[in-house]
PDB file of N, CA and C in Angstrom:
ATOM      1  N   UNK A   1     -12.155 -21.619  -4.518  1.00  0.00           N
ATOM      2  CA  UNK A   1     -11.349 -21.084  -3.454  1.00  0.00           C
ATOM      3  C   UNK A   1     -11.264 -19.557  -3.587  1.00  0.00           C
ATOM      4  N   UNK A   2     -11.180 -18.841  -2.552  1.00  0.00           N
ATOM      5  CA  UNK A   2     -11.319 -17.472  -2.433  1.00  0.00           C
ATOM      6  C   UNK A   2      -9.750 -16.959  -2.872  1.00  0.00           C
ATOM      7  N   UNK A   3      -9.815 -15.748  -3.579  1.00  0.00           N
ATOM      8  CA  UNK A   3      -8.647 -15.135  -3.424  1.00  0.00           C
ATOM      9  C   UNK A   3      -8.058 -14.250  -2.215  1.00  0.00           C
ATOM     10  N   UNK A   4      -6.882 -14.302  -1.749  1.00  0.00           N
ATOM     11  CA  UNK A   4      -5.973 -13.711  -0.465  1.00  0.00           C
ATOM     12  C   UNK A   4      -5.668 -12.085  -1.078  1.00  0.00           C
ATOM     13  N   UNK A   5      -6.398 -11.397  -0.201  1.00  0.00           N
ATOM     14  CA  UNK A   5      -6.470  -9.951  -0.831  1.00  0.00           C
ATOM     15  C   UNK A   5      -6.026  -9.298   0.475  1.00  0.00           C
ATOM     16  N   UNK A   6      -4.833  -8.775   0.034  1.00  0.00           N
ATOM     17  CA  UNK A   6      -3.947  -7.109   1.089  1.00  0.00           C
ATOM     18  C   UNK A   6      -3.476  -6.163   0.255  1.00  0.00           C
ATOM     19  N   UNK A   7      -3.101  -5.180   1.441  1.00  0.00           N
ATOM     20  CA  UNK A   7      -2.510  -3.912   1.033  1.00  0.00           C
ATOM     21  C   UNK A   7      -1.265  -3.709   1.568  1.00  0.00           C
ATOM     22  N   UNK A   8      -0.474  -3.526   0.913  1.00  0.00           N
ATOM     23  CA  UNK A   8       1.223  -3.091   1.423  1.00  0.00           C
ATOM     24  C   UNK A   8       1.312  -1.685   1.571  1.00  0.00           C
ATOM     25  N   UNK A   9       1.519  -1.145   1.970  1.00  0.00           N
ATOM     26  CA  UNK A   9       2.131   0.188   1.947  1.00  0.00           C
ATOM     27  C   UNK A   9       3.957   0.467   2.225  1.00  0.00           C
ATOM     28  N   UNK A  10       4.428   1.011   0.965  1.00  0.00           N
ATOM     29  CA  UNK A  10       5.773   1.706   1.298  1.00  0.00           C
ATOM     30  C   UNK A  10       5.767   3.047   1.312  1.00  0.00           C
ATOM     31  N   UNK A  11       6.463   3.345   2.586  1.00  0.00           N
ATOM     32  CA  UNK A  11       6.534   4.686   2.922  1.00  0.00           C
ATOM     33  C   UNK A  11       7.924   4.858   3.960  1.00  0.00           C
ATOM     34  N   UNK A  12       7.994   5.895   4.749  1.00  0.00           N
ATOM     35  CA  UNK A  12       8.986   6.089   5.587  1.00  0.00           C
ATOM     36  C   UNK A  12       7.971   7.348   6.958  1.00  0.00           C
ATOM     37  N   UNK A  13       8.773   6.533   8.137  1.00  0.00           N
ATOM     38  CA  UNK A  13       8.286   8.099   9.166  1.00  0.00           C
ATOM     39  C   UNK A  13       8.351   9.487   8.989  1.00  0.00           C
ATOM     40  N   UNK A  14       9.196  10.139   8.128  1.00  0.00           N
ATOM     41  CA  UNK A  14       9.537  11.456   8.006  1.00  0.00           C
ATOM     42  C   UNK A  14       8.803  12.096   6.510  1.00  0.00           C
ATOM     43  N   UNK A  15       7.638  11.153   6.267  1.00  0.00           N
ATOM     44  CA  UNK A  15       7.180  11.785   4.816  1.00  0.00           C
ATOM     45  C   UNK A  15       5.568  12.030   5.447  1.00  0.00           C
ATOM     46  N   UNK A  16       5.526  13.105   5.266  1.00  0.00           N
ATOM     47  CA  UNK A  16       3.839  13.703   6.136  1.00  0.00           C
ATOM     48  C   UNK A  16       2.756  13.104   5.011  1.00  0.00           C
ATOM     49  N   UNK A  17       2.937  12.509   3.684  1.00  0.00           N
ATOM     50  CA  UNK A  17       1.600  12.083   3.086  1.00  0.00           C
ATOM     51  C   UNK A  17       1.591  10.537   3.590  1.00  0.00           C
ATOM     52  N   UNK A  18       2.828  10.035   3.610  1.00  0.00           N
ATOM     53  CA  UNK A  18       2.819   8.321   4.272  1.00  0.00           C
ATOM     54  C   UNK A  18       2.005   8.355   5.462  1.00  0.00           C
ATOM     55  N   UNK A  19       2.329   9.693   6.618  1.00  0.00           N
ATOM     56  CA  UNK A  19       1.491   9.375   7.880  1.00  0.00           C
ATOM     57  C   UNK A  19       0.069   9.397   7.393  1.00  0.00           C
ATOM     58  N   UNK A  20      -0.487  10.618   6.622  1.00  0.00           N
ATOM     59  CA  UNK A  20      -1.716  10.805   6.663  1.00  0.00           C
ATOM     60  C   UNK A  20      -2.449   9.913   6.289  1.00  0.00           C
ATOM     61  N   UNK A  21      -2.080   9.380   4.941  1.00  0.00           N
ATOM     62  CA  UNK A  21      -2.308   7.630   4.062  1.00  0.00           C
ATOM     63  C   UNK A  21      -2.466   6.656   5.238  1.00  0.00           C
ATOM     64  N   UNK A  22      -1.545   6.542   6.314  1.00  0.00           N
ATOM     65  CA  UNK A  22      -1.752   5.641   7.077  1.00  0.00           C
ATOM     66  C   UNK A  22      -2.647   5.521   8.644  1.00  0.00           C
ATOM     67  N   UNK A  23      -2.913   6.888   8.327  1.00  0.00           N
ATOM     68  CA  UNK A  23      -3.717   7.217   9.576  1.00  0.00           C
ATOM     69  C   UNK A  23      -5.233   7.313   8.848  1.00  0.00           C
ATOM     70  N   UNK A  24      -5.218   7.700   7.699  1.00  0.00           N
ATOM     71  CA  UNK A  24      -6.688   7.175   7.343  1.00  0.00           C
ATOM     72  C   UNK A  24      -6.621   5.663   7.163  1.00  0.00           C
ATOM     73  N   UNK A  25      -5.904   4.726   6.725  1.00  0.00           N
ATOM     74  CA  UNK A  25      -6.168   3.225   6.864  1.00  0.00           C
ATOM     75  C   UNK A  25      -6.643   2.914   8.201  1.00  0.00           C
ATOM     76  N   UNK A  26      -5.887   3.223   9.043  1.00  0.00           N
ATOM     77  CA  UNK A  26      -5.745   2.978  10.670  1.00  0.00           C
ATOM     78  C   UNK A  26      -7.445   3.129  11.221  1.00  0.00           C
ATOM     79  N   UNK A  27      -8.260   4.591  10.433  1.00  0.00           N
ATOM     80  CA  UNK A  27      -9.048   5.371  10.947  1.00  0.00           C
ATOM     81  C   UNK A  27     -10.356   4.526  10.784  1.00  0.00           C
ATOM     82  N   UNK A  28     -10.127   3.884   9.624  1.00  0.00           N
ATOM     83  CA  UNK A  28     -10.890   3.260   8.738  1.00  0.00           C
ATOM     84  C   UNK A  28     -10.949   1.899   9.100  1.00  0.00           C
ATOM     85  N   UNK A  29     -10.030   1.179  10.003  1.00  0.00           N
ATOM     86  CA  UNK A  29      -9.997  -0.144  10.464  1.00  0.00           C
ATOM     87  C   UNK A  29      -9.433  -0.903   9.526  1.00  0.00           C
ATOM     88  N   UNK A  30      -8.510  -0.596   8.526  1.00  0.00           N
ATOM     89  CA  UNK A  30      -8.322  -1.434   7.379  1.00  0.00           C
ATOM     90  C   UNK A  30      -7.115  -2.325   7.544  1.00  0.00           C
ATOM     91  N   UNK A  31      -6.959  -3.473   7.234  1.00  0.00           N
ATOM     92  CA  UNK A  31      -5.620  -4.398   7.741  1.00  0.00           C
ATOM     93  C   UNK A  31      -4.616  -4.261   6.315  1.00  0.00           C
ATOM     94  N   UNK A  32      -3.481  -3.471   6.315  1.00  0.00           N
ATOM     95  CA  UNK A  32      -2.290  -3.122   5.759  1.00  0.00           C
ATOM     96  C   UNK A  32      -1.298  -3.749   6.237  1.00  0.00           C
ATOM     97  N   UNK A  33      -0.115  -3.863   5.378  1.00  0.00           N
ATOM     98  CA  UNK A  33       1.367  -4.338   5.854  1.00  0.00           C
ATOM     99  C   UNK A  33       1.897  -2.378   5.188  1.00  0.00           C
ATOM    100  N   UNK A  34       2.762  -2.167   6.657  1.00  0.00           N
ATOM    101  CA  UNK A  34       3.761  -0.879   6.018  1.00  0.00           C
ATOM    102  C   UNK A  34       4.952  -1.507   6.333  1.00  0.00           C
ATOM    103  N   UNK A  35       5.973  -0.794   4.797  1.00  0.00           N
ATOM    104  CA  UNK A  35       7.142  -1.032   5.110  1.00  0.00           C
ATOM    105  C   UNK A  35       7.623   0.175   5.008  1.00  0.00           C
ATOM    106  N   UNK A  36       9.289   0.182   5.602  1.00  0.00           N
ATOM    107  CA  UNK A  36       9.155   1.622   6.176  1.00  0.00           C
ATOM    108  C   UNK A  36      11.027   1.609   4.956  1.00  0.00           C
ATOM    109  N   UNK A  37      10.876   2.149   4.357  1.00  0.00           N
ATOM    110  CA  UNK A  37      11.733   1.857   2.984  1.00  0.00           C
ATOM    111  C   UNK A  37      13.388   2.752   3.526  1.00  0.00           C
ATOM    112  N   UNK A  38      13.017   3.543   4.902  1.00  0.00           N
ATOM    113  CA  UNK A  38      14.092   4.100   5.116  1.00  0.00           C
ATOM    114  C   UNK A  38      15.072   3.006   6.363  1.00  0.00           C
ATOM    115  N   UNK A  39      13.969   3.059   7.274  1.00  0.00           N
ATOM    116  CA  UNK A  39      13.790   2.125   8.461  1.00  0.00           C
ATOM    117  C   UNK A  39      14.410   0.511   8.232  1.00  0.00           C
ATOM    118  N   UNK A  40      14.407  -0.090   7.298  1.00  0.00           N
ATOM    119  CA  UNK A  40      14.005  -1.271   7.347  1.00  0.00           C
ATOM    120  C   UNK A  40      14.983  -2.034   5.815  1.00  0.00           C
ATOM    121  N   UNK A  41      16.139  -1.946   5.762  1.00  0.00           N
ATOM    122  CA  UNK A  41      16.628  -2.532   4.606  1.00  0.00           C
ATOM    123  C   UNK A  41      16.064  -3.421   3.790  1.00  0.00           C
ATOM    124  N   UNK A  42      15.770  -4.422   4.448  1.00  0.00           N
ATOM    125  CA  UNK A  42      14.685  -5.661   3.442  1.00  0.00           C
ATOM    126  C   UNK A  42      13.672  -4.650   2.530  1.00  0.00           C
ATOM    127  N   UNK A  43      12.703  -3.824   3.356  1.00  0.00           N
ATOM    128  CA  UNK A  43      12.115  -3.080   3.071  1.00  0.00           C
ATOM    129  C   UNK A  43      12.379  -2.311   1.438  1.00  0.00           C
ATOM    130  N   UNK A  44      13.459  -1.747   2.018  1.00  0.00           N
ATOM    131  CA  UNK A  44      14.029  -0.884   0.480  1.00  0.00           C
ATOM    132  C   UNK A  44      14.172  -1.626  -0.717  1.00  0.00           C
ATOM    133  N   UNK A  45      14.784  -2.840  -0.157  1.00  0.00           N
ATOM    134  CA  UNK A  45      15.585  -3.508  -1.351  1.00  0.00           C
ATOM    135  C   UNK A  45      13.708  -4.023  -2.126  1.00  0.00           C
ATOM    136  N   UNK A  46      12.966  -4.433  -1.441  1.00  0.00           N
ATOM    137  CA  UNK A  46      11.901  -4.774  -1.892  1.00  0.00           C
ATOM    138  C   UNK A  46      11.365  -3.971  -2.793  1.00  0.00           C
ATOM    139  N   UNK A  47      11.207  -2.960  -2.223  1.00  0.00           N
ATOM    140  CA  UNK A  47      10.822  -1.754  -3.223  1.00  0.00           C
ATOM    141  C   UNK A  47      11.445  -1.355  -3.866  1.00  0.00           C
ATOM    142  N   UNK A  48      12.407  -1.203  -4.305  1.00  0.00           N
ATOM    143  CA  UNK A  48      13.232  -0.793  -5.356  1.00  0.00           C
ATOM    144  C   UNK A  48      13.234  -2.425  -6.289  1.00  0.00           C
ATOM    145  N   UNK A  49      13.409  -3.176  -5.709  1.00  0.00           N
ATOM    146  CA  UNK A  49      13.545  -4.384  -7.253  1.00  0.00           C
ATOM    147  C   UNK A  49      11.851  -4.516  -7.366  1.00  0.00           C
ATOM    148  N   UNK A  50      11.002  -3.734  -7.202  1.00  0.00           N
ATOM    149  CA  UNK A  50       9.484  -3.711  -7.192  1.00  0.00           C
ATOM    150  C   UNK A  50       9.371  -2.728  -8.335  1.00  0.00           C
ATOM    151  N   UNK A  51       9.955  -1.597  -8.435  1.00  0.00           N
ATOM    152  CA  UNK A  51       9.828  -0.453  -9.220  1.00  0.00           C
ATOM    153  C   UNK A  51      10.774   0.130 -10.121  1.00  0.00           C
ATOM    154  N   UNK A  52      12.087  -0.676  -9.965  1.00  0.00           N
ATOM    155  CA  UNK A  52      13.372  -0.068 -10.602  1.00  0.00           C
ATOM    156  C   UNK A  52      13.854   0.894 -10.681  1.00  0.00           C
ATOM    157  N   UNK A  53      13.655   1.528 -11.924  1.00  0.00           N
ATOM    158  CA  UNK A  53      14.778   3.026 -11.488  1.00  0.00           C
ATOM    159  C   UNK A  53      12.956   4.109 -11.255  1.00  0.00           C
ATOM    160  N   UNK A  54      12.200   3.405 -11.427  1.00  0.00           N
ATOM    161  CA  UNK A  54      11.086   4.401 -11.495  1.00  0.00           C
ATOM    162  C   UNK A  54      10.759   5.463 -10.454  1.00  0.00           C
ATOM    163  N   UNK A  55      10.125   5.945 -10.707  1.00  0.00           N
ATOM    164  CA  UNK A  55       9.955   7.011  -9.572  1.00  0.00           C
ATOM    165  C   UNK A  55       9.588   6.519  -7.905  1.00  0.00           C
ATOM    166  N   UNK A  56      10.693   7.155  -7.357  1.00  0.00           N
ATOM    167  CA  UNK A  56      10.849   6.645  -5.551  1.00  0.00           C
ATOM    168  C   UNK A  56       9.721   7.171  -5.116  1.00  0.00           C
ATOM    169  N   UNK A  57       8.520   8.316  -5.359  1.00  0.00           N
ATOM    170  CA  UNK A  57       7.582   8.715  -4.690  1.00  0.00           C
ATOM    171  C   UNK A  57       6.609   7.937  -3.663  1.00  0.00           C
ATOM    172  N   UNK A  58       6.408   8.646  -2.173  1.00  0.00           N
ATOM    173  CA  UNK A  58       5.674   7.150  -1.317  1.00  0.00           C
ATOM    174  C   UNK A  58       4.728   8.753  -0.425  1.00  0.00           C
ATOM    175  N   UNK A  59       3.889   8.204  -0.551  1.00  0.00           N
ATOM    176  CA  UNK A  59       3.755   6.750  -0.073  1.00  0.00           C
ATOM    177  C   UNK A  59       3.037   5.777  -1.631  1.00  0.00           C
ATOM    178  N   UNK A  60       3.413   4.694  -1.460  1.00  0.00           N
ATOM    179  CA  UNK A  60       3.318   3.800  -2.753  1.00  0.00           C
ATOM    180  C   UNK A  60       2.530   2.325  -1.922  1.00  0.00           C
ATOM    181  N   UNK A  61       1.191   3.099  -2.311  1.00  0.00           N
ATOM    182  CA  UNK A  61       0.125   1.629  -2.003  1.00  0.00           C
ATOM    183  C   UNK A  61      -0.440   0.514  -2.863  1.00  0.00           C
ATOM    184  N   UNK A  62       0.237  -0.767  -2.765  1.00  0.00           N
ATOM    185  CA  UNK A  62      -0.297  -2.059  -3.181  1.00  0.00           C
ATOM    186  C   UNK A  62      -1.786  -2.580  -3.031  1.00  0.00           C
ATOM    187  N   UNK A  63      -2.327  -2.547  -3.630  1.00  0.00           N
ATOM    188  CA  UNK A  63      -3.610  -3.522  -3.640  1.00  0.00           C
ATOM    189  C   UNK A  63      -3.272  -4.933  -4.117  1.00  0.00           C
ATOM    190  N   UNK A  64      -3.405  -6.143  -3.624  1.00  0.00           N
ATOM    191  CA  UNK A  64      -2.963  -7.498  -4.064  1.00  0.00           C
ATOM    192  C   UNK A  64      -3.568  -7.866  -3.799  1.00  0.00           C
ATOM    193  N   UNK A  65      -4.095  -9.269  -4.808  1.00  0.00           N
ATOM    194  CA  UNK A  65      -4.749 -10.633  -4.549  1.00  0.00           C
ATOM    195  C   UNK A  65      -3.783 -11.542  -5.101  1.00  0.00           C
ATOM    196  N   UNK A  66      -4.361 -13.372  -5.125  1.00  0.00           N
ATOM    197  CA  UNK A  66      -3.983 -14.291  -5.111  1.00  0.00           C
ATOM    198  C   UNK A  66      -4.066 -15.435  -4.076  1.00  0.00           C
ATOM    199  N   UNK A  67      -3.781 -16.552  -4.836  1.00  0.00           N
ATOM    200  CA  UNK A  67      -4.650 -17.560  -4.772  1.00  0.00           C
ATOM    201  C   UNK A  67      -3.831 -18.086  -3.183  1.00  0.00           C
ATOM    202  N   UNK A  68      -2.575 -17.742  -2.819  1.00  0.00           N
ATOM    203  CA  UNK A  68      -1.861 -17.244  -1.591  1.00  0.00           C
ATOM    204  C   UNK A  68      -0.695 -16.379  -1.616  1.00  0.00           C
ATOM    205  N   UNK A  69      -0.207 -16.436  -0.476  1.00  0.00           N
ATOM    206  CA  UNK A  69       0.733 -14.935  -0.119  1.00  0.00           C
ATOM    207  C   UNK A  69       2.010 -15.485  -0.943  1.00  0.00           C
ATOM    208  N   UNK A  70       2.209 -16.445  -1.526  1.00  0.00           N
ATOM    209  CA  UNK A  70       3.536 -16.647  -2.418  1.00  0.00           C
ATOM    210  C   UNK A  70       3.271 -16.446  -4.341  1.00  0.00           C
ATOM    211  N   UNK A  71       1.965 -16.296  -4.469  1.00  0.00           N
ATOM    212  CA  UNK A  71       1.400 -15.917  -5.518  1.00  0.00           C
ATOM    213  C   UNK A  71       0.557 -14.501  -5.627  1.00  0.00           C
ATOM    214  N   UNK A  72       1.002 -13.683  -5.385  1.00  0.00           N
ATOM    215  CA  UNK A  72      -0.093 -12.273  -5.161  1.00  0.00           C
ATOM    216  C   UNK A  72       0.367 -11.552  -6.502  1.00  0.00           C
ATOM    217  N   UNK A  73      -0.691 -10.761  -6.462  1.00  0.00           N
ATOM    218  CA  UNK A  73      -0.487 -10.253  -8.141  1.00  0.00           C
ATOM    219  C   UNK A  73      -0.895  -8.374  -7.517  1.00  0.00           C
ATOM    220  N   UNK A  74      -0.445  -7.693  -8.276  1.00  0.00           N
ATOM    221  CA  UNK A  74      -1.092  -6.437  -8.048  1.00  0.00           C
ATOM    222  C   UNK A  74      -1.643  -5.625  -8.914  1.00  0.00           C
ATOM    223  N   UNK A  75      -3.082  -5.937  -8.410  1.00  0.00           N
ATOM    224  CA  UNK A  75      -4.356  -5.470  -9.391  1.00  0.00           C
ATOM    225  C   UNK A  75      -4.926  -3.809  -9.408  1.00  0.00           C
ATOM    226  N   UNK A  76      -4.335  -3.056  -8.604  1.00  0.00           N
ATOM    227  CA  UNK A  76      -3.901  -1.535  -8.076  1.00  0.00           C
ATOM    228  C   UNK A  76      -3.109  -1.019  -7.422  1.00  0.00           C
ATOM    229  N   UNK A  77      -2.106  -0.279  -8.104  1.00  0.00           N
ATOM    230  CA  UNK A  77      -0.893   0.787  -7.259  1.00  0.00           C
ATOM    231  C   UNK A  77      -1.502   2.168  -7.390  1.00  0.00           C
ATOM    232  N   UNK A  78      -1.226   3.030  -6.038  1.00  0.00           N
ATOM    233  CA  UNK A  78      -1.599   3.977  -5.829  1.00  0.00           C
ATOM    234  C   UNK A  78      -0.439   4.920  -5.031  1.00  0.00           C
ATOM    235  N   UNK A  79      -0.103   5.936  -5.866  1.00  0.00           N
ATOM    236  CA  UNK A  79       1.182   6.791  -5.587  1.00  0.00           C
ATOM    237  C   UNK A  79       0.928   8.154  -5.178  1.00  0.00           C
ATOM    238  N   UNK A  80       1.053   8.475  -3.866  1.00  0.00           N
ATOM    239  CA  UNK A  80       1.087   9.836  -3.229  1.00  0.00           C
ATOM    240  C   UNK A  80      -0.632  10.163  -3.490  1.00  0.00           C
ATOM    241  N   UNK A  81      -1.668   9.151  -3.142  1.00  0.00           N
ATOM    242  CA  UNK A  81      -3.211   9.596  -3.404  1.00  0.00           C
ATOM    243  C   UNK A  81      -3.017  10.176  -2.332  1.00  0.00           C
ATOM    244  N   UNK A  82      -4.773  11.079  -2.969  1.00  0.00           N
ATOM    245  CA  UNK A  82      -4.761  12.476  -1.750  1.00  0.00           C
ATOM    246  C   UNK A  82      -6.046  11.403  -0.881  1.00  0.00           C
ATOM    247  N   UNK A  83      -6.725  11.642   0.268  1.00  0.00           N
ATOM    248  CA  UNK A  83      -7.192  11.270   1.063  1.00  0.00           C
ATOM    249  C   UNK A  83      -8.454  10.630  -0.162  1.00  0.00           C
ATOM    250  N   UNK A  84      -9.536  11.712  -0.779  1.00  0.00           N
ATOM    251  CA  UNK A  84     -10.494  11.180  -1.427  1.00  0.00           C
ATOM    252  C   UNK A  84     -10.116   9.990  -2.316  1.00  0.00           C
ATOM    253  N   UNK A  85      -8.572  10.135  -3.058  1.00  0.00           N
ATOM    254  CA  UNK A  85      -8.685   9.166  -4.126  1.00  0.00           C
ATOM    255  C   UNK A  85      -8.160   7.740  -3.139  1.00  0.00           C
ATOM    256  N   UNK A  86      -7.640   8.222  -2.065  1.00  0.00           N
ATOM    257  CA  UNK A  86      -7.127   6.422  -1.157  1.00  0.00           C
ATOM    258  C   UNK A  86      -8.944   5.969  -1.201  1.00  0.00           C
ATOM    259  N   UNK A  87      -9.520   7.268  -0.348  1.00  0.00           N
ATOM    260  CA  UNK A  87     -10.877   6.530   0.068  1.00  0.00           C
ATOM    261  C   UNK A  87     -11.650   5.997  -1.065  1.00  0.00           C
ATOM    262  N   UNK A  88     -11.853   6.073  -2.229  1.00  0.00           N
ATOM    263  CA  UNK A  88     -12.932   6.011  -3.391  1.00  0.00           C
ATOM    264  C   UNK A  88     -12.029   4.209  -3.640  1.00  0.00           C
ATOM    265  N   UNK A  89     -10.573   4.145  -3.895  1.00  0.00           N
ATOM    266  CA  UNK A  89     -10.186   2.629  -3.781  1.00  0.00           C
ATOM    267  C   UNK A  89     -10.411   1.841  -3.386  1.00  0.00           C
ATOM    268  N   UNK A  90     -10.631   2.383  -1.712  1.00  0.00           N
ATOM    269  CA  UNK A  90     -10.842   1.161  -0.648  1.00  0.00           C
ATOM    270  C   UNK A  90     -12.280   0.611  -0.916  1.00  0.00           C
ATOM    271  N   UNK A  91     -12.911   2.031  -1.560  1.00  0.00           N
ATOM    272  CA  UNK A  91     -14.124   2.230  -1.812  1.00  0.00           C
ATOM    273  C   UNK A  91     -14.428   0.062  -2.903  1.00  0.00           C
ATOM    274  N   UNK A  92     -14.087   0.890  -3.946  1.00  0.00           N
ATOM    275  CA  UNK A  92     -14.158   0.511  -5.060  1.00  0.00           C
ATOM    276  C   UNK A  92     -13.450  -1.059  -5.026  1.00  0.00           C
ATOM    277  N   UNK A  93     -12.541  -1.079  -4.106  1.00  0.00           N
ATOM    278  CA  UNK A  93     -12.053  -3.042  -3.525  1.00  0.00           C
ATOM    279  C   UNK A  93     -12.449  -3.415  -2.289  1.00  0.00           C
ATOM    280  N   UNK A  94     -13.639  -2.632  -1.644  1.00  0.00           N
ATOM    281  CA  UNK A  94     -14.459  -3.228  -0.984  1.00  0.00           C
ATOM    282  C   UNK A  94     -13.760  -3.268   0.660  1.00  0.00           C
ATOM    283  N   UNK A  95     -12.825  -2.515   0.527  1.00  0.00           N
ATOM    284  CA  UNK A  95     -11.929  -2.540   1.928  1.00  0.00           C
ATOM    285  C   UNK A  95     -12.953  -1.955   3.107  1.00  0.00           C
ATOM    286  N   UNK A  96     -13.660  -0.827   2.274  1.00  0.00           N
ATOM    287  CA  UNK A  96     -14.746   0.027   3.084  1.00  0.00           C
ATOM    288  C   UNK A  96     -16.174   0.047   2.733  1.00  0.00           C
ATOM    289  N   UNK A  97     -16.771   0.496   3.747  1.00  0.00           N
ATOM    290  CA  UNK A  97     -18.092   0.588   2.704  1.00  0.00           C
ATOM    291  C   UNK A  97     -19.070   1.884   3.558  1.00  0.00           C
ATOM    292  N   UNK A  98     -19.329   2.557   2.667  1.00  0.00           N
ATOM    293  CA  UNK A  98     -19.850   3.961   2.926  1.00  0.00           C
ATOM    294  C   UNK A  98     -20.043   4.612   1.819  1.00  0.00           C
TER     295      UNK A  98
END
């Protein structure tokens, strides 16, 4: 059986690296979940019992697999990447190919 592989993104509207992060996913055709950590209470609380007292920096991208969406594991986090290092990921988990 195949593994169930996404990307989460936490971020908020008012943080200019969350848009850019998400406008290259967008650009790129890539299927993401964003949560919007300001926007969206569930949202926050998720991310914060996700990371604890650790550093709030976002945008904060999930790479996950598993065997389904009630078992996902996360096999890459990626915090405030600049455009090359999002792209070389997607690269490198096959999200893209170029």
């Amino acid at each position: 059986m195949d593994k169930i592989r996404d990307i989460v993104m936490y971020g908020n509207a008012g943080c200019s690296d969350c848009r850019r992060s998400k406008q290259l996913l967008e650009l790129h055709k890539v299927s993401f979940t964003y949560r919007d950590v300001e926007a969206d209470p569930d949202a926050d609380k998720e991310f914060r019992e996700l990371i604890g007292n650790d550093n709030r920096s976002l945008p904060r991208l999930l790479f996950r697999s598993g065997a389904d969406t009630a078992h996902m594991s996360i096999d890459e986090t990626l915090i405030e990447p600049s455009n090359d290092k999002l792209l070389r990921e997607l690269r490198i988990h096959h999200w893209i190919i170029s």
